[in-house]
C-alpha atoms as a PDB file:
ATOM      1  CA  UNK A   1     -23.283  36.317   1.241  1.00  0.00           C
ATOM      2  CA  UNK A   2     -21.407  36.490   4.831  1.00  0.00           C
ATOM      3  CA  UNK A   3     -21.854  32.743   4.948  1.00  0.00           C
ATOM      4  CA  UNK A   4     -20.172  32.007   1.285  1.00  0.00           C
ATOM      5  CA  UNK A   5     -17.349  34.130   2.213  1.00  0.00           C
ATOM      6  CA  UNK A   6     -16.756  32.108   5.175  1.00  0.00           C
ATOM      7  CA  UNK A   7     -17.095  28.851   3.650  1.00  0.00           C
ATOM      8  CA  UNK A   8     -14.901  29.797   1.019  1.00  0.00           C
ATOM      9  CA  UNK A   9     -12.216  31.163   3.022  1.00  0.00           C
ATOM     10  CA  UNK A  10     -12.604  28.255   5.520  1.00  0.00           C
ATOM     11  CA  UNK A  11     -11.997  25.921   2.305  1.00  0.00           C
ATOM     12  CA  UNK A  12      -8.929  28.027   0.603  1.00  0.00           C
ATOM     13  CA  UNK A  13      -7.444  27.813   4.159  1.00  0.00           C
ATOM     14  CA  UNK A  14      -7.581  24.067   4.711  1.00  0.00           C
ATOM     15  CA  UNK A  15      -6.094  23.799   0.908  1.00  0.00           C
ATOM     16  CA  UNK A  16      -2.894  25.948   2.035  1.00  0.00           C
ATOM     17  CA  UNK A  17      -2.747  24.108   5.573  1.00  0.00           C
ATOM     18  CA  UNK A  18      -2.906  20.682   3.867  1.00  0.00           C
ATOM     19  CA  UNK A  19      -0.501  21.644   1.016  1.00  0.00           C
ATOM     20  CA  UNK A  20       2.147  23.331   3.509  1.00  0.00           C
ATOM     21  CA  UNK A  21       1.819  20.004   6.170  1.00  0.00           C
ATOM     22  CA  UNK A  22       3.109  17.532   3.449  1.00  0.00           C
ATOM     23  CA  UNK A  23       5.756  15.878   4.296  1.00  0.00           C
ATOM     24  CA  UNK A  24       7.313  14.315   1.422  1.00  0.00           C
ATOM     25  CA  UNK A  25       8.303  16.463  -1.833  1.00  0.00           C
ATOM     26  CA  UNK A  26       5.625  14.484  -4.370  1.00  0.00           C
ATOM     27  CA  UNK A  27       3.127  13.645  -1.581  1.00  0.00           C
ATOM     28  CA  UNK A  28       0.373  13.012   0.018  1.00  0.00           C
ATOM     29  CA  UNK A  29      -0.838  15.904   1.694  1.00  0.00           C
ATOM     30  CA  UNK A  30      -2.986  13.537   3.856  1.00  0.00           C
ATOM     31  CA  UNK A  31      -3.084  10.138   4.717  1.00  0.00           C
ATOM     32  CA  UNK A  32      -5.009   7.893   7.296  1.00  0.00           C
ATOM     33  CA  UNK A  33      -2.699   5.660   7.519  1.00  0.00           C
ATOM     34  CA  UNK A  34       0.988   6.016   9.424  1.00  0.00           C
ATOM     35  CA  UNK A  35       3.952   6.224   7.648  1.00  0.00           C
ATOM     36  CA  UNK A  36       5.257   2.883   8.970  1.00  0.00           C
ATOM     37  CA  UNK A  37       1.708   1.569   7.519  1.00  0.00           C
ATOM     38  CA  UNK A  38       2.109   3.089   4.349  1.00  0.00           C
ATOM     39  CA  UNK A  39       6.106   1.781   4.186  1.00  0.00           C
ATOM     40  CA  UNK A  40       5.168  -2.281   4.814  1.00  0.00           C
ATOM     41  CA  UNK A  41       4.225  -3.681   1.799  1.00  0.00           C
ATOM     42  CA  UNK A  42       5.764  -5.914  -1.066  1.00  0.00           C
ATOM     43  CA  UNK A  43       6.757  -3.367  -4.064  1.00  0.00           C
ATOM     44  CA  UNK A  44       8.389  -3.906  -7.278  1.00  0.00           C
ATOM     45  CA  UNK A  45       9.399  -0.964  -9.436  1.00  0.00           C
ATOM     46  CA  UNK A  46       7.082   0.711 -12.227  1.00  0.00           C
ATOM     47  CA  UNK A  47       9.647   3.279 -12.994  1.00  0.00           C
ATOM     48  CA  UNK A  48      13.634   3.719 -12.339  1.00  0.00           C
ATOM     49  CA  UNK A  49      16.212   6.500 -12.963  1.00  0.00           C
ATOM     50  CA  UNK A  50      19.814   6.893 -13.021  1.00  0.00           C
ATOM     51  CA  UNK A  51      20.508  10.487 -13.161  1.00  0.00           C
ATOM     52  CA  UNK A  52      17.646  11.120 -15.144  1.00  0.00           C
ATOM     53  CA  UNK A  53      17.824   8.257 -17.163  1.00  0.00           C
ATOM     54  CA  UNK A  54      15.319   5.900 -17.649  1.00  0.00           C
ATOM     55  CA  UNK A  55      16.839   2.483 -16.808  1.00  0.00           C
ATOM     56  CA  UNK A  56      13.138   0.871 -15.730  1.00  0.00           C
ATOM     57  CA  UNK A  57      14.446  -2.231 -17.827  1.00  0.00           C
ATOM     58  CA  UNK A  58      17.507  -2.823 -15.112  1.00  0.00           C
ATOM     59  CA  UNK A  59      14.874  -3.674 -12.399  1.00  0.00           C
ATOM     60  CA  UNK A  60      12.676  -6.215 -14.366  1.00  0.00           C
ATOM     61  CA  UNK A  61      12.800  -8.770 -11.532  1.00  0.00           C
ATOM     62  CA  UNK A  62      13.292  -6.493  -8.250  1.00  0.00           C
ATOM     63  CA  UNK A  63      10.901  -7.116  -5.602  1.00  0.00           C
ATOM     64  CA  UNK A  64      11.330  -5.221  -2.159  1.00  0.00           C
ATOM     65  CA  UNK A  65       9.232  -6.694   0.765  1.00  0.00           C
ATOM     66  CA  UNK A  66       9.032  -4.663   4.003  1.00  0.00           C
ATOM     67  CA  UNK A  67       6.516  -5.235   6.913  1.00  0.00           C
ATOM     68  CA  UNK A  68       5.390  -2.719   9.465  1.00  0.00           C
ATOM     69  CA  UNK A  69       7.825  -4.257  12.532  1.00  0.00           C
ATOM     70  CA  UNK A  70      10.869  -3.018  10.742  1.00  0.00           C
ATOM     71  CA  UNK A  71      11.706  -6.310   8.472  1.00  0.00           C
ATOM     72  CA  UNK A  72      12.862  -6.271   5.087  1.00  0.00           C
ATOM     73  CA  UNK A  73      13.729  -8.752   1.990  1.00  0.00           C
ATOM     74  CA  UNK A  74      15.220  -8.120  -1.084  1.00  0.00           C
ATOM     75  CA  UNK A  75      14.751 -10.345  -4.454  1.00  0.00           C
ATOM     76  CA  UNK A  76      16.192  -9.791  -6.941  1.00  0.00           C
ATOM     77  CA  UNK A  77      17.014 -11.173 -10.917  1.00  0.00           C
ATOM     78  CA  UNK A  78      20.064  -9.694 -13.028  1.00  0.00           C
ATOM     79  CA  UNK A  79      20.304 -10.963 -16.005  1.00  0.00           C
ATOM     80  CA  UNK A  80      23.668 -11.057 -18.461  1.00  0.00           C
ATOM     81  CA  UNK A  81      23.255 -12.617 -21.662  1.00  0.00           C
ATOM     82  CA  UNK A  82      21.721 -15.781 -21.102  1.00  0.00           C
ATOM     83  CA  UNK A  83      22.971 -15.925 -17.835  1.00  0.00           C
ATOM     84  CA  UNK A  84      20.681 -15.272 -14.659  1.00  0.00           C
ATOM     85  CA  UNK A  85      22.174 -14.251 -11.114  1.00  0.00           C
ATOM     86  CA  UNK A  86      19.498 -14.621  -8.609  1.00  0.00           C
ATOM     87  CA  UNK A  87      19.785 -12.528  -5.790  1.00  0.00           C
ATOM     88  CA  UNK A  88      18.167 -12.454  -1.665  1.00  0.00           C
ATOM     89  CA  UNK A  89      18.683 -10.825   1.299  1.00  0.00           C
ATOM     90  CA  UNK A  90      17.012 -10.404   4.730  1.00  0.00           C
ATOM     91  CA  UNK A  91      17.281  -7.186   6.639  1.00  0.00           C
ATOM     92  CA  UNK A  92      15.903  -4.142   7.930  1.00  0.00           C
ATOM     93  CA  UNK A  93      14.151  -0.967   7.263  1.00  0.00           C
ATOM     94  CA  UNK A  94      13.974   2.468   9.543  1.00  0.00           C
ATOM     95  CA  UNK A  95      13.500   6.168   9.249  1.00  0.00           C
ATOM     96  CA  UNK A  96      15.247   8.714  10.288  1.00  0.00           C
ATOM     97  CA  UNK A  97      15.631  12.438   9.466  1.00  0.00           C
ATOM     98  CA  UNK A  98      11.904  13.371  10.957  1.00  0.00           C
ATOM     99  CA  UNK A  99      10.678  10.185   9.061  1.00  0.00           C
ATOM    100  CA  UNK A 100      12.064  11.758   5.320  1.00  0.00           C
ATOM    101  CA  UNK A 101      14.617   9.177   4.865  1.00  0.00           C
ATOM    102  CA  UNK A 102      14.166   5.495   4.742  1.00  0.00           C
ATOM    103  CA  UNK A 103      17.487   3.133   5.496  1.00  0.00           C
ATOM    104  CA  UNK A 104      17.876   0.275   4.004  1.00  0.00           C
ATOM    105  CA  UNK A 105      20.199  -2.470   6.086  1.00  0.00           C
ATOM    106  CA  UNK A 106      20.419  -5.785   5.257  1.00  0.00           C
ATOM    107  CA  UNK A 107      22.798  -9.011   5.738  1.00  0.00           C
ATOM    108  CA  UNK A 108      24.845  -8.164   2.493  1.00  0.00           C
ATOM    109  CA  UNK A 109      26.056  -5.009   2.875  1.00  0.00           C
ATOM    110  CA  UNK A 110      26.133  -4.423  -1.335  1.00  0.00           C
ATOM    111  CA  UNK A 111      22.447  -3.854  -0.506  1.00  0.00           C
ATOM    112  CA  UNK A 112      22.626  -1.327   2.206  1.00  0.00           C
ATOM    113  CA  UNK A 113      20.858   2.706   0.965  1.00  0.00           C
ATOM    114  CA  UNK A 114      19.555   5.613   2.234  1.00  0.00           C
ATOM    115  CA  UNK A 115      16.676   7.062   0.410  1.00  0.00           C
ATOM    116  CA  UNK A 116      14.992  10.372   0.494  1.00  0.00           C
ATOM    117  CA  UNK A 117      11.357   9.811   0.239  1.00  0.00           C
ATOM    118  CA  UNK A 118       9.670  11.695  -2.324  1.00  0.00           C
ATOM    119  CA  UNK A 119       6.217  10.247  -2.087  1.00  0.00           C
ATOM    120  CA  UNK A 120       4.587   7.947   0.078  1.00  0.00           C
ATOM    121  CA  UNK A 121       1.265   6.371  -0.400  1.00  0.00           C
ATOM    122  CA  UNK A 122      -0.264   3.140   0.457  1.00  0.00           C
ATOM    123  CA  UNK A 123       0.456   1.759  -2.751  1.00  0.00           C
ATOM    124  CA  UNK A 124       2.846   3.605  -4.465  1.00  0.00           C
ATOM    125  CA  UNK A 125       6.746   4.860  -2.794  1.00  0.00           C
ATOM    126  CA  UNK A 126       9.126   7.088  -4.748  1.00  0.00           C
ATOM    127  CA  UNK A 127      13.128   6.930  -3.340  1.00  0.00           C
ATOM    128  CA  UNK A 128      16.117   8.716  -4.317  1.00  0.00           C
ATOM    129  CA  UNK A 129      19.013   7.390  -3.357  1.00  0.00           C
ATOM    130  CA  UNK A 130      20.984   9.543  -0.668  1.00  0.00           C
ATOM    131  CA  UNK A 131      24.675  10.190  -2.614  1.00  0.00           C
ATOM    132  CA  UNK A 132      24.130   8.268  -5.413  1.00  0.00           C
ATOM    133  CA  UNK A 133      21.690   9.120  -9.403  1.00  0.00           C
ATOM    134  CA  UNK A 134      19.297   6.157  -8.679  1.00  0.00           C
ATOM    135  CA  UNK A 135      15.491   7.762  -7.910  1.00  0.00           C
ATOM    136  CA  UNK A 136      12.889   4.731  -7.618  1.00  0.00           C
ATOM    137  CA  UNK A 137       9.361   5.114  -8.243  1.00  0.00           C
ATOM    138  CA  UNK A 138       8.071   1.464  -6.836  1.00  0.00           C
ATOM    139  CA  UNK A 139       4.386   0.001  -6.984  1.00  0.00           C
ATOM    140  CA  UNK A 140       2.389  -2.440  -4.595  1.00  0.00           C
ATOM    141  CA  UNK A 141       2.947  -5.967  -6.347  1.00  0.00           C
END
């Protein structure tokens, strides 16, 4: 009896410790891997908002490659009609704010954002734009 007590109130307090040490608002409370691990990867987006809005469809051909030294690409296809823009740039990514927000700079400076993180996982990053609607769930390609 003494020893379920303890094991269960060993347990409830590593649920609370976990679920008040997250550091991003949708998660994970735990990872093995480092943030800048978790950050390099090449994602494209699975779902997109702009103030609520679901506008998923506007980021058909958006891929956003980052690796763990701080590089970053972004390719991207817009599409008009039956006209195509294609669209690259090389840059780089950091954190800042205690590792909650990601920056975004790159050689064209139409492409430079701040995002909030809002989840961070090895294959899956949500991003809300830092004074601006756009929130951006992206997926490991």
């Amino acid at each position: 009896m003494k020893t379920t007590k303890l094991v269960l109130a060993l347990g409830l307090m590593t649920t609370i410790g976990l679920t008040s040490c997250k550091k991003y608002e949708d998660g994970p409370a735990f990872s093995l891997q480092s943030k800048k691990a978790r950050v390099a990867n090449t994602w494209m987006i699975e779902q997109a908002y702009n103030d609520g809005e679901d506008v998923t469809d506007s980021y058909d051909e958006y891929t956003l490659i980052t690796t763990e030294d701080g590089n970053a690409e972004l390719k991207a296809a817009y599409s008009f009609g039956s006209f195509t823009f294609n669209y690259e740039t090389d840059g780089t990514w950091k954190f800042e704010d205690s590792e909650e927000t990601l920056i975004l700079d790159f050689e064209n400076d139409d492409a430079d954002r701040s995002y909030q993180i809002l989840r961070l996982k090895e294959d899956e990053m949500w991003i809300r734009e830092q004074g601006g609607e756009d929130e951006l769930h992206l997926i490991s390609k």
